[in-house]
Structures are given as structure tokens and as C-alpha cells.
Protein backbone atom coordinates (compact mmCIF):
# COMPACT_ATOMS: atom_id res chain seq x y z
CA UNK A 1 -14.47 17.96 -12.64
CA UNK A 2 -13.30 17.63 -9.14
CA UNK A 3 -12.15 14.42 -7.28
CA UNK A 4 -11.37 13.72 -3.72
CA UNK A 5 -8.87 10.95 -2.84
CA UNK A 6 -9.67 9.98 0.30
CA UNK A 7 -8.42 7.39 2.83
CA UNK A 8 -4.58 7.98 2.39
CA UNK A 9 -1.80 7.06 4.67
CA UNK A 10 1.64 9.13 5.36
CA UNK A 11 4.65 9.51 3.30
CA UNK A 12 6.11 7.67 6.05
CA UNK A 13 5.06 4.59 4.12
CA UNK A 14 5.98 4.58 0.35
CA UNK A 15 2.87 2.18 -0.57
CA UNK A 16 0.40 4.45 1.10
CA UNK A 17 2.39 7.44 -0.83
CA UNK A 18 2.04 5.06 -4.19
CA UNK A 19 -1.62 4.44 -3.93
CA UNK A 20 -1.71 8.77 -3.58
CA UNK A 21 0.67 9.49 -6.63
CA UNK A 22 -0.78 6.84 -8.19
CA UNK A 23 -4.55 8.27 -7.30
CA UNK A 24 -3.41 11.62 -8.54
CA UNK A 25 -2.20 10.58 -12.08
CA UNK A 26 -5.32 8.41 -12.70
CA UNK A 27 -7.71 11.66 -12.61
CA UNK A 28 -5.68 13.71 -14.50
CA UNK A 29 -5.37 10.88 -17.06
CA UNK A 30 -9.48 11.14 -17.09
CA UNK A 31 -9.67 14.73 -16.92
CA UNK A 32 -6.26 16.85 -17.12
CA UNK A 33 -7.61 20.10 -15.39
CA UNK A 34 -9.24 18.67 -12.09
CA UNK A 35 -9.20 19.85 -9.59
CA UNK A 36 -7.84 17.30 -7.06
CA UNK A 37 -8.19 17.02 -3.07
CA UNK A 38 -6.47 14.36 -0.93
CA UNK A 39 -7.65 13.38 2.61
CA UNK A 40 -4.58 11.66 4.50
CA UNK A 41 -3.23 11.59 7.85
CA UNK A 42 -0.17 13.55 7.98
CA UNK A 43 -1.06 16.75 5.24
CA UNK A 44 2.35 17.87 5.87
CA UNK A 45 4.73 14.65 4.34
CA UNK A 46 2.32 14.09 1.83
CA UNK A 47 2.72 17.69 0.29
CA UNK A 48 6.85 17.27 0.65
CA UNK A 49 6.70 14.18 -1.32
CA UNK A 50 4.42 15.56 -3.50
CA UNK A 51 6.81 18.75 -4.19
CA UNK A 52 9.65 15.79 -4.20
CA UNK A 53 8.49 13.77 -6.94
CA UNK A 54 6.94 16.96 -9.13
CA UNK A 55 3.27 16.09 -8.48
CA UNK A 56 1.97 18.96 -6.06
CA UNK A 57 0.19 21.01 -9.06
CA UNK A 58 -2.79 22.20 -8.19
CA UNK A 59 -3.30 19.96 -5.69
CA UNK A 60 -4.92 20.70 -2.20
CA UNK A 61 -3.91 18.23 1.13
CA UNK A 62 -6.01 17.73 4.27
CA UNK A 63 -6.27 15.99 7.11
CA UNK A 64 -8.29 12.91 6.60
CA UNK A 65 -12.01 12.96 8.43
CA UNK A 66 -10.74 10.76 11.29
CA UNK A 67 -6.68 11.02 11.77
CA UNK A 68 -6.25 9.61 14.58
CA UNK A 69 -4.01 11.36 17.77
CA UNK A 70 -0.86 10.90 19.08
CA UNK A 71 -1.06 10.67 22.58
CA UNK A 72 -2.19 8.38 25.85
CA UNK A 73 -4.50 6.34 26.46
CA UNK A 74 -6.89 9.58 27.82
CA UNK A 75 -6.43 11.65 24.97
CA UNK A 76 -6.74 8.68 22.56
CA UNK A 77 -10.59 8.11 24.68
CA UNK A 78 -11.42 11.53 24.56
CA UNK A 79 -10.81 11.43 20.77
CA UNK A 80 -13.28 8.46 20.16
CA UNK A 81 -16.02 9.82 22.44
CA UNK A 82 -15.45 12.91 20.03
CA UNK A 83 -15.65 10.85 16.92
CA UNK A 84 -18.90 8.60 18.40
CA UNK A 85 -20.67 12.12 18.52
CA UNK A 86 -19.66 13.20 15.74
CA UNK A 87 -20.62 10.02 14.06
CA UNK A 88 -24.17 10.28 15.81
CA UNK A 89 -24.75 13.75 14.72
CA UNK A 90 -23.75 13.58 11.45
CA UNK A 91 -26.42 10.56 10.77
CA UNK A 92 -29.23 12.92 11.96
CA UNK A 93 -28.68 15.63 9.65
CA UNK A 94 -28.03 12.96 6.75
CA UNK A 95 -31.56 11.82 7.56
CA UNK A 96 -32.73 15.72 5.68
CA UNK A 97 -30.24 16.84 3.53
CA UNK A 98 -27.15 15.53 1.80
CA UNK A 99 -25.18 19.17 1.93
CA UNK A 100 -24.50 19.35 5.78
CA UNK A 101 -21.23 21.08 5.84
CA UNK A 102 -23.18 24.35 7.38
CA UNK A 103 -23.83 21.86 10.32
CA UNK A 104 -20.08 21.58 11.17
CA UNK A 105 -17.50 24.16 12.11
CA UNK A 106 -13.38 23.53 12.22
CA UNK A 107 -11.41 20.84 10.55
CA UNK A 108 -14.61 18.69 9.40
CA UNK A 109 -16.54 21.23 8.22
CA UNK A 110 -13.51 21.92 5.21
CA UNK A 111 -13.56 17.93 4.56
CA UNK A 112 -17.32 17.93 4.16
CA UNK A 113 -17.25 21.02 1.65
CA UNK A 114 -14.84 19.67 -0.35
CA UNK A 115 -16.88 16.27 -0.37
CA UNK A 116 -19.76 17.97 -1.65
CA UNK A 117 -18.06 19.95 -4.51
CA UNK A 118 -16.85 16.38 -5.69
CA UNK A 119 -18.07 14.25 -8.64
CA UNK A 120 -15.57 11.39 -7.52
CA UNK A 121 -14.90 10.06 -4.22
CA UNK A 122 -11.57 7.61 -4.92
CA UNK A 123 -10.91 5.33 -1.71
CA UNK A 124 -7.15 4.07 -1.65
CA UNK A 125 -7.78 3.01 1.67
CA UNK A 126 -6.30 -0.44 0.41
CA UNK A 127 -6.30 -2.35 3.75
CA UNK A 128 -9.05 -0.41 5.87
CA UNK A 129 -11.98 -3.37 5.86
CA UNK A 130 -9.62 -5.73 7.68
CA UNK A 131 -10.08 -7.04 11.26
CA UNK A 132 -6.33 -7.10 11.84
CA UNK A 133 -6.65 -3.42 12.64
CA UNK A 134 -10.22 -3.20 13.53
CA UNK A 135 -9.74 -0.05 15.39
CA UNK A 136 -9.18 1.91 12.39
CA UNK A 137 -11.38 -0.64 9.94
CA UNK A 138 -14.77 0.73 11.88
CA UNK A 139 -13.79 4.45 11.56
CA UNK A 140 -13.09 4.69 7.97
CA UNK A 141 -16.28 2.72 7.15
CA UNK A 142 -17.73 5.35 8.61
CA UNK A 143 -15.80 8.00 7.06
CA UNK A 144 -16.32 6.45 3.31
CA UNK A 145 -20.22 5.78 4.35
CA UNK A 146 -20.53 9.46 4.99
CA UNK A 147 -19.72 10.20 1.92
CA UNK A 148 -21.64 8.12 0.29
CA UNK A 149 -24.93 9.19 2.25
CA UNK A 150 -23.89 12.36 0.87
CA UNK A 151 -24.61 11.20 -2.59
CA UNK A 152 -21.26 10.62 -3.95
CA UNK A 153 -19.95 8.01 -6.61
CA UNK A 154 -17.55 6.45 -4.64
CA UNK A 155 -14.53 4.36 -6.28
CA UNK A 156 -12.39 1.80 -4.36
CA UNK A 157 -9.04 1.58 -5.80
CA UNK A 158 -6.52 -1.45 -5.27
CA UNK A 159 -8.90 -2.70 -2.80
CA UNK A 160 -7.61 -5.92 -0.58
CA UNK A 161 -11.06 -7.38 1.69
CA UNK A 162 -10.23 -8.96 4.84
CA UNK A 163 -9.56 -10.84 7.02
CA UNK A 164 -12.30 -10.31 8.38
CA UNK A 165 -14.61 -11.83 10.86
CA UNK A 166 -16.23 -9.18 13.12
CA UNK A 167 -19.72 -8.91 11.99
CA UNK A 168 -20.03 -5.54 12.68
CA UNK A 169 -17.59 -5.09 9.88
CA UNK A 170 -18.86 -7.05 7.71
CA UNK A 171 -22.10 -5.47 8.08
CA UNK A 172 -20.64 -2.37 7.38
CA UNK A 173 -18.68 -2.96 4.58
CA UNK A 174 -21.05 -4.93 2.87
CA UNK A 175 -23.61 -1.85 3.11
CA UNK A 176 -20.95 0.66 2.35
CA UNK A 177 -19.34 -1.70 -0.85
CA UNK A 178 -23.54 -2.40 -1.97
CA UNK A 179 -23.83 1.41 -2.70
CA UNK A 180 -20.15 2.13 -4.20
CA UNK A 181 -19.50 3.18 -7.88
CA UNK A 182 -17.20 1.07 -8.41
CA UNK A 183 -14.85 -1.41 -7.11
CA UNK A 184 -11.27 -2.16 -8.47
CA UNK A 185 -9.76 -5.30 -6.14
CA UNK A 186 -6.17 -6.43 -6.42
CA UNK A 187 -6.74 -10.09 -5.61
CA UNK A 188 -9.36 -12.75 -6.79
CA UNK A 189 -9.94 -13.33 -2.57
CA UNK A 190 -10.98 -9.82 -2.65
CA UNK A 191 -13.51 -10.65 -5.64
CA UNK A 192 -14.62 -13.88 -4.69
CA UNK A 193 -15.76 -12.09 -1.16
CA UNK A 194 -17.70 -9.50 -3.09
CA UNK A 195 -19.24 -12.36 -4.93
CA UNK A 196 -20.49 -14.61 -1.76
CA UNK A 197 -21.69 -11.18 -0.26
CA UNK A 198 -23.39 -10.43 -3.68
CA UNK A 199 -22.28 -6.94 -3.80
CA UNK A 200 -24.72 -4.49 -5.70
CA UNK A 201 -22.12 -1.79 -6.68
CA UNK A 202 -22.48 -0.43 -10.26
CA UNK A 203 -19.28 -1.29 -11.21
CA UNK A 204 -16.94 -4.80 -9.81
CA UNK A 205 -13.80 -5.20 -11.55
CA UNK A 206 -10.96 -7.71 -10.62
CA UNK A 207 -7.91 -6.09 -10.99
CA UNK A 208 -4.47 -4.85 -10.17
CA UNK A 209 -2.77 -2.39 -7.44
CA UNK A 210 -2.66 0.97 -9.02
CA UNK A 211 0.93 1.07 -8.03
CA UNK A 212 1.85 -1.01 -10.94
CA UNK A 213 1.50 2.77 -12.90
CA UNK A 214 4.34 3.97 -10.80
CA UNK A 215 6.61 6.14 -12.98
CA UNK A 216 10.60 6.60 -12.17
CA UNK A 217 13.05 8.96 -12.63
CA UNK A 218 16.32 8.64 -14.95
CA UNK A 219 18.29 11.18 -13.21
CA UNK A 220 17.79 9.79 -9.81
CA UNK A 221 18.94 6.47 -10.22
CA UNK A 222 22.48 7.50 -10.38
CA UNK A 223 21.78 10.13 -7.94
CA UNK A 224 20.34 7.51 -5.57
CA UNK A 225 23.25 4.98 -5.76
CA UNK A 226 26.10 7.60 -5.09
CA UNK A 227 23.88 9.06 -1.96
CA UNK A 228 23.56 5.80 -0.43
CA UNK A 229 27.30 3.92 -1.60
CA UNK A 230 25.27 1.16 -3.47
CA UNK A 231 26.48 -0.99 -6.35
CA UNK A 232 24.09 -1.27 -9.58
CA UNK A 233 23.21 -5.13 -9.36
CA UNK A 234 22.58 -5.14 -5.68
CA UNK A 235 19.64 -7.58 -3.69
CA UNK A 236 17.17 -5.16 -2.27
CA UNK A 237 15.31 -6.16 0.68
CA UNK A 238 12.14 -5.60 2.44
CA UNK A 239 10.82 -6.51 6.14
CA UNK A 240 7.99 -6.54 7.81
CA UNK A 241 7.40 -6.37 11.90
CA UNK A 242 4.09 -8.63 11.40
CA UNK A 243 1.13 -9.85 14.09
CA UNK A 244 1.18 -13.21 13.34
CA UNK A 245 -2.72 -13.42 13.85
CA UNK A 246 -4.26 -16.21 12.72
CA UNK A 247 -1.39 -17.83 11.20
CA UNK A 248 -0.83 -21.80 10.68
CA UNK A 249 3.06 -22.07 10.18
CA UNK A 250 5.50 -22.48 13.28
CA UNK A 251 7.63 -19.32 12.17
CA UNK A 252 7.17 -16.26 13.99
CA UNK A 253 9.17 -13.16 13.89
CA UNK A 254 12.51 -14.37 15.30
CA UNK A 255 12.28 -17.40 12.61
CA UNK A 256 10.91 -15.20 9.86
CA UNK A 257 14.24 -12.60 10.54
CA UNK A 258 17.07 -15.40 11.19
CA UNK A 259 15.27 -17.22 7.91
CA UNK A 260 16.58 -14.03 6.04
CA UNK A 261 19.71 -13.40 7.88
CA UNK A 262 20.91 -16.68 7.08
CA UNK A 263 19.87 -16.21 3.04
CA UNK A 264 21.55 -12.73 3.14
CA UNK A 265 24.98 -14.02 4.51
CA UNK A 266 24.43 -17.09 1.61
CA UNK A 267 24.15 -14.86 -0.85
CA UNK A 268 27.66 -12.68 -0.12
CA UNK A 269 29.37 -15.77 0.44
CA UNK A 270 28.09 -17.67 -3.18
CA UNK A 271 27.26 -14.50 -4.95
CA UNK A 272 29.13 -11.40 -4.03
CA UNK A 273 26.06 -9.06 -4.35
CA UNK A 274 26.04 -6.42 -2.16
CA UNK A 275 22.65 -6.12 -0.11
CA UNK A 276 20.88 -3.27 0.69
CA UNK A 277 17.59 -3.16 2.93
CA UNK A 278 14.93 -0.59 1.50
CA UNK A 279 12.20 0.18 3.95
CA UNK A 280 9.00 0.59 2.84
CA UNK A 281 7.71 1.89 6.35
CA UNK A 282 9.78 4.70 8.52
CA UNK A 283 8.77 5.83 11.77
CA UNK A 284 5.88 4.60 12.13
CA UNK A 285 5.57 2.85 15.41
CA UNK A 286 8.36 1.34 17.63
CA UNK A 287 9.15 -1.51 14.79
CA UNK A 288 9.67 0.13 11.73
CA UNK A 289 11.18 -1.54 9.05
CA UNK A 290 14.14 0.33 9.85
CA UNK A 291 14.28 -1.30 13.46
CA UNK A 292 13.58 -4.88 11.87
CA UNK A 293 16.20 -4.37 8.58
CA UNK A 294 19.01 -3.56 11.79
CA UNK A 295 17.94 -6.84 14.18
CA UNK A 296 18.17 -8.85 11.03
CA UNK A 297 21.76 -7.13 9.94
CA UNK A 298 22.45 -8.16 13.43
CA UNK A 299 21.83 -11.46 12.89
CA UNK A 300 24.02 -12.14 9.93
CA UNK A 301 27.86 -13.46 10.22
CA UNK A 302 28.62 -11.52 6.66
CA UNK A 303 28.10 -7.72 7.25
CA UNK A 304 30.45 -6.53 4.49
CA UNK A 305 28.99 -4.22 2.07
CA UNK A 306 25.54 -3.77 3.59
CA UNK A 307 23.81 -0.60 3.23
CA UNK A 308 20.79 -0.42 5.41
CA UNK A 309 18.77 2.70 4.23
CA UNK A 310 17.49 4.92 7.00
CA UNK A 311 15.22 7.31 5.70
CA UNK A 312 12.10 7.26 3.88
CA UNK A 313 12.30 6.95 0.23
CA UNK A 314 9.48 8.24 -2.15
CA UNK A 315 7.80 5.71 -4.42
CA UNK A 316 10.02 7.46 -7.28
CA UNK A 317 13.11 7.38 -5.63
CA UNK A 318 12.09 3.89 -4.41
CA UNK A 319 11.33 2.26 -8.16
CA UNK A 320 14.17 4.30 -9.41
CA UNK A 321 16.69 2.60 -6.94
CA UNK A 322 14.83 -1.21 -7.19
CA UNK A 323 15.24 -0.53 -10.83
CA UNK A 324 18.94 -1.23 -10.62
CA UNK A 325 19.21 -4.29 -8.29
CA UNK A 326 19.62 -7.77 -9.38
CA UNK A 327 16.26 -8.99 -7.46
CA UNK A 328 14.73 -7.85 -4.44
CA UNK A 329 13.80 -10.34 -1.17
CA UNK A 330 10.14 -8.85 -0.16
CA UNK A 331 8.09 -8.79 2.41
CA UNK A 332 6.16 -5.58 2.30
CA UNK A 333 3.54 -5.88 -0.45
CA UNK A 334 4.65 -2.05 -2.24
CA UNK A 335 8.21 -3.09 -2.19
CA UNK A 336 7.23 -5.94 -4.24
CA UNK A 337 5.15 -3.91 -7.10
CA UNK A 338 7.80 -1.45 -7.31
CA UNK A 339 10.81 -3.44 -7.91
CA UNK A 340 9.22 -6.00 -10.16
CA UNK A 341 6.17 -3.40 -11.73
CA UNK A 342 8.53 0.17 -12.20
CA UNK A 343 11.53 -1.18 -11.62
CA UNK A 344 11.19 -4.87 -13.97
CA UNK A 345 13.30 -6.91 -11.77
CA UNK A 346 12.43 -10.28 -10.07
CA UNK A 347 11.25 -10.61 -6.89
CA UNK A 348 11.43 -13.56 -4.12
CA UNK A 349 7.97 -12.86 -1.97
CA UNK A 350 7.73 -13.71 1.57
CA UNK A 351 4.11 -13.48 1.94
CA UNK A 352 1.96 -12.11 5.33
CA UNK A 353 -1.04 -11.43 3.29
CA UNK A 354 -3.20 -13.61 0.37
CA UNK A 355 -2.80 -10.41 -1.48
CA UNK A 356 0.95 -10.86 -1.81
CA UNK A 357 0.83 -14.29 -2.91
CA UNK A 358 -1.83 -13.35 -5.14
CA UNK A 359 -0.10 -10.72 -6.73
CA UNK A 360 3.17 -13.47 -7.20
CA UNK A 361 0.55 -15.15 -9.01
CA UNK A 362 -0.76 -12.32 -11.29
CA UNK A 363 3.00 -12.51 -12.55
CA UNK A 364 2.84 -15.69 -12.91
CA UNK A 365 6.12 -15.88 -9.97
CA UNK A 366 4.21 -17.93 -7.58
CA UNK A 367 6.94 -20.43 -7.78
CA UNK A 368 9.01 -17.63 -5.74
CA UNK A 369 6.46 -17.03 -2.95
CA UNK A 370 6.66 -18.63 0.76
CA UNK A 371 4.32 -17.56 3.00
CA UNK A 372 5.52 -16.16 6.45
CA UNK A 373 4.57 -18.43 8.70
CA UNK A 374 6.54 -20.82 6.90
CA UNK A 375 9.33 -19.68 5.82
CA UNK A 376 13.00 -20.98 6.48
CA UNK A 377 16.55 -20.85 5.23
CA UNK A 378 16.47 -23.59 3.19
CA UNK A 379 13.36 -22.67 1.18
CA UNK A 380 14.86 -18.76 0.58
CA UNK A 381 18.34 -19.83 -0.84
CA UNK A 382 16.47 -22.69 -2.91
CA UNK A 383 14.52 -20.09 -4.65
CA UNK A 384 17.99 -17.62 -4.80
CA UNK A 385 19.65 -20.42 -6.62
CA UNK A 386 16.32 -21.21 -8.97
CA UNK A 387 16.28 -17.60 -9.65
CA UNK A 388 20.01 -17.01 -10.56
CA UNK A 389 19.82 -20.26 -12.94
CA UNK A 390 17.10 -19.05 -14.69
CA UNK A 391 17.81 -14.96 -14.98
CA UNK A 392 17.61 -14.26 -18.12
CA UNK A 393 13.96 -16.30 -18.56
CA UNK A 394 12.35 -14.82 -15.67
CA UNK A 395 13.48 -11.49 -16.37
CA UNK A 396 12.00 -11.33 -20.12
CA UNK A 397 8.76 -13.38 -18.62
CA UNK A 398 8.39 -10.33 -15.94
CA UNK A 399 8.47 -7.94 -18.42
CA UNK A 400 5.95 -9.19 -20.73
CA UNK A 401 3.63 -10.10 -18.00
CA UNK A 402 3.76 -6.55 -16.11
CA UNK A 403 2.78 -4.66 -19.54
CA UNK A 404 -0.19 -6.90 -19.56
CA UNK A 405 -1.03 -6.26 -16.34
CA UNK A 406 -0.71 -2.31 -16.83
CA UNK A 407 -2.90 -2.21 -19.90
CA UNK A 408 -5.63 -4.68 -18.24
CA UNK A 409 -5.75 -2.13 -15.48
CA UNK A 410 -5.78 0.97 -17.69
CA UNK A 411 -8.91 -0.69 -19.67
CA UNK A 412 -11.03 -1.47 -16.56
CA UNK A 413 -10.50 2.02 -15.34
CA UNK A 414 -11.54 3.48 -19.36
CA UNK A 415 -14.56 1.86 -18.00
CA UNK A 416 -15.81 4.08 -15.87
């Protein structure tokens, strides 16, 4: 059997890296000698991470079918022109034969003949039918549609829909989702859209991010704490430089970052835990969560003790550090699953997505969720102190409720 996960980020961001790992371990759960292919943007940091967290057997990296350039504005136009041909083309030779690799020379033409030596097409493009970053949203429905007018049973893993509210995109993706395999969403948004667009795919399942399979390691957890000077029983945190489109709330980025700058400094001065921002995202753009951990550091009077983490952990390393902290303050939506899936600790959730607040709910935490456009001081250290009073419950609660949710995933994917 061969499978091609398709639609993956960069190690630069550990959920992207999850969703891969994650991708990886589900086919060789199915079938432990397949041969596996990943499509992603940067081949390179996927393949160290992959040799990092002993996962890169017999496993083959390429550049996804549409990474797109670094660069100006010219080469960026160039690149789309490119892409709009190639797009064109591609359509007219789909119109005769499904096998149309010999049509293509380069980069593509290795993408398309791995496509059609596949059984399985898995998507982990999580995020990619959302209108927040319709520039990308467009191009992978095309990608994904290719390969499914090449006759492939396509399978979208931990699958978020929306917002959107371009019709183009929603034409597309309903068209593209219509003739899927199968389709695994992490929130009941997500399922409820497939519903109202009554989607025609073979297989509909609502279910969980396949992050929540994350495995740790034992020996890194020490490893991890003496590396970065960290106390077991630390608060993790995790930031987020968000848009802000379409919001209702009056907080906006400077409210959202003093809201947890003034929690932070509460917690040292009631608590004594040390804090320690983990960044999900690393060079990626000019506000990385690196950039946004140091203006909110900035921001607090109580600076003692902080560890702000500068490089790029791997989702190991990542649940095998959030597996030692007291509780985590989240933002980023991988963060969350891997402290409280992996790593079993409670989370507070400052949400920017429904999926966020939806996954609070699926462990049954949405007591401890704010959304961002709303949140404040006040409302973070209420839910600190809730938390702290009531430890020992919510940890024992967390645990039951996250082996549930593992084995509810594992039997919808025994499905197909």
C-alpha cells in the first residue's frame, strides 16, 4: 500500500509538524510496511524533525504541488501566472486520462507520479478552506482537486471548515469535499457545514484533531528542562499574532497581550510558578510567536524566572516539556492538544477560532475558554484561581475525558 500525505506545513510550526507525525503513524497503524510520501512546504525541516523525533523510516519528503516563493511582489506574480497555467493545462489533459505525469517535466512531474502510485491521498491541510487566508485556500483546492480528478480516495484529516464566505470557495470546496473518501472534522461547526452543504463524500465522521495521538518521550523531559533552566510545575504559555477579522469583542492585539501580561505577573506574585512561553510558530513571518511571547514579557512588572523559549520545538519535545507544567495559558490551537492531550495537564484557552472553543468543549473545559476578542485581566486570573481550587478534579476529569477522545478517534478511523 502506498499513501501520500499531502497539504503539510513546516516544522517551523509544531501543529503543522503534529498533523505530519501524526499522519505518518496513522498509516503505518493500517498497514506497517507502506510506503509513505509527504507533500509540505519546506522538505528540508520536515525531514530534520522527522530524523529528530525517530520517524524518518522509509519515508520520502517533497515539496508540496504549490509552495509558495519567497520573494517580491514580481516574483510572487510571476509565480501565480505560473501556477494559473499550470492549473489550465493540467484540466485539459484530466479531460483524457487520469495518469498525466508524462505531461509534466521538473518538480510537478515527481508530485504527480507519486500521486498516481497512491491508494490514499491523506489531506492534513487542517485550515486550507478558510477565507482568512484565501490566497492559499484557492490553491490547495486546486491542488487536492487534482488529485482527486486523478482518481484518488482522498481523506481529510482534522479538518476545521471556514470561515468562509467567498463563493468561489465555497464552490470549490463543496465540489472537492462531494467527491472525497472520507472526511474526519475536529469541530461540530465543521460538521454542521458539511451537513447544510449536503456533502456526498463516502465517508463523514465528526471527530477529533489527530494530534491528540501525539506520543512523548521519557528521556527528554528531563533533558528539556535542564536545556532551557525550567522548573517541573511551571505555566506554559502560548500566543498568537492574530487578524482580528470579523471579530465582535473590543480587544485587539494590544488588549489581548496586556490581558496576559497582567495574568502572568498575578500569577508570580500569588503563586510563585515560574512561566515559560512555548511557541508553537518560529520564523514564520515578522510576528512569530517568538516576537509576540517578548512584547508581552515586556509588558509585565514581574520578569523573574521567565524563560521565553526561542527555538522551535518538535511536537515530541513540545508534549514532553507541557507534560511537566502545572497548566498551560493557550492561544495557539496545537499548544492546547499537546499539553492537555500528550501531556494531561489543564489548559486555560484563549480562543481566535470556533475550533478552539470547540475543542475546550470536547473536554468538557469550556468553563476555561474566553474568546479573543474578549478577553481581559480579570476574566484570565478568575479562571487561574478556579483552576488552582479545583486541581486535583480537573486534572483526573482531563484524563478520563482525553482517553475517550483517543479511542473515539481510533474507531472512526478502523472505519475506513
Amino acid at each position: 500500500m502506498k499513501v501520500v500525505v499531502t497539504e503539510g506545513g513546516t516544522a517551523n510550526n509544531v501543529g503543522s509538524m503534529a498533523l505530519i507525525e501524526n499522519a505518518i503513524k496513522i498509516a503505518r497503524h493500517k498497514n506497517p510496511n507502506c510506503s509513505i510520501s509527504v507533500f509540505c512546504l519546506d522538505p528540508k525541516s520536515v525531514i530534520q524533525t522527522l530524523e529528530k523525533d525517530g520517524m524518518f523510516d522509509r519515508i520520502a519528503v517533497y515539496s508540496d504541488l504549490f509552495p509558495i516563493p519567497r520573494g517580491g511582489a514580481l516574483r510572487k506574480t510571476l509565480w501565480f501566472i505560473q501556477c494559473v497555467s499550470w492549473i489550465l493545462y493540467s484540466r485539459f489533459i484530466l479531460l483524457f486520462c487520469k495518469k498525466i505525469s508524462w505531461a509534466f517535466g521538473g518538480r510537478k512531474k515527481k508530485n504527480l507520479q507519486e500521486v498516481e502510485q497512491a491508494d490514499y491521498i491523506y489531506c492534513i491541510g487542517a485550515e486550507r478552506i478558510n477565507d482568512v487566508y484565501y490566497k492559499t485556500a484557492l490553491l490547495s483546492l486546486y491542488a487536492i482537486g487534482t488529485y482527486v480528478k486523478m482518481g484518488k480516495k482522498l481523506i481529510h484529516l482534522s479538518l476545521t471548515i471556514g470561515p468562509v464566505f467567498n463563493k468561489t470557495t465555497i464552490y470549490l470546496a463543496k465540489n472537492i469535499l462531494n467527491k472525497s473518501y472520507a472526511i474526519f472534522v475536529r469541530d461540530q461547526k465543521s460538521f454542521d457545514i458539511l451537513k447544510n452543504w449536503h456533502c456526498r463524500a463516502s465517508f463523514q465522521f465528526s471527530s477529533y484533531d489527530i494530534a491528540l495521538l501525539q506520543s512523548l518521550d521519557v528521556d527528554k523531559k528531563q533533558s528539556l528542562l535542564q536545556e532551557f533552566g525550567i522548573q517541573k510545575n511551571f505555566v506554559g504559555v502560548s500566543c498568537i499574532y492574530w487578524l482580528f477579522r470579523k471579530v465582535n469583542g473590543p480587544t485587539r492585539q494590544d488588549g489581548y497581550e496586556l490581558a496576559i501580561a497582567k495574568c502572568l505577573d498575578y500569577i508570580i506574585e500569588k503563586y510563585n510558578f515560574q512561566i515559560v512561553f512555548t511557541p508553537t510558530v518560529v520564523g514564520v513571518g515578522s510576528y512569530d510567536d517568538v516576537a509576540i511571547g517578548t512584547h508581552i514579557f515586556q509588558k509585565m512588572e514581574q520578569k523573574q524566572g521567565v524563560v521565553l523559549i526561542d527555538r522551535i520545538l518538535s511536537p515530541v519535545e513540545m508534549a514532553s516539556l507541557l507534560s511537566q507544567c502545572k497548566f498551560s495559558i493557550v492561544t495557539r490551537m496545537h499548544a492546547a492538544i499537546l499539553c492537555s492531550g500528550a501531556g494531561n495537564r489543564p489548559i486555560i484557552a484563549i480562543s481566535y477560532l470556533y475550533k478552539l472553543r470547540e475543542y475546550m468543549r470536547n473536554i468538557l473545559c469550556e468553563e476555561y475558554c474566553v474568546d479573543i476578542d474578549y478577553v481581559n485581566a480579570e476574566i484570565l486570573t478568575d479562571l487561574i484561581d478556579k483552576l488552582i481550587d479545583n486541581y486535583q478534579i480537573e486534572c483526573q476529569k482531563l484524563l478520563r475525558r482525553q482517553v475517550y477522545l483517543r479511542e473515539k478517534l481510533i474507531e472512526s478511523l478502523v472505519q475506513i
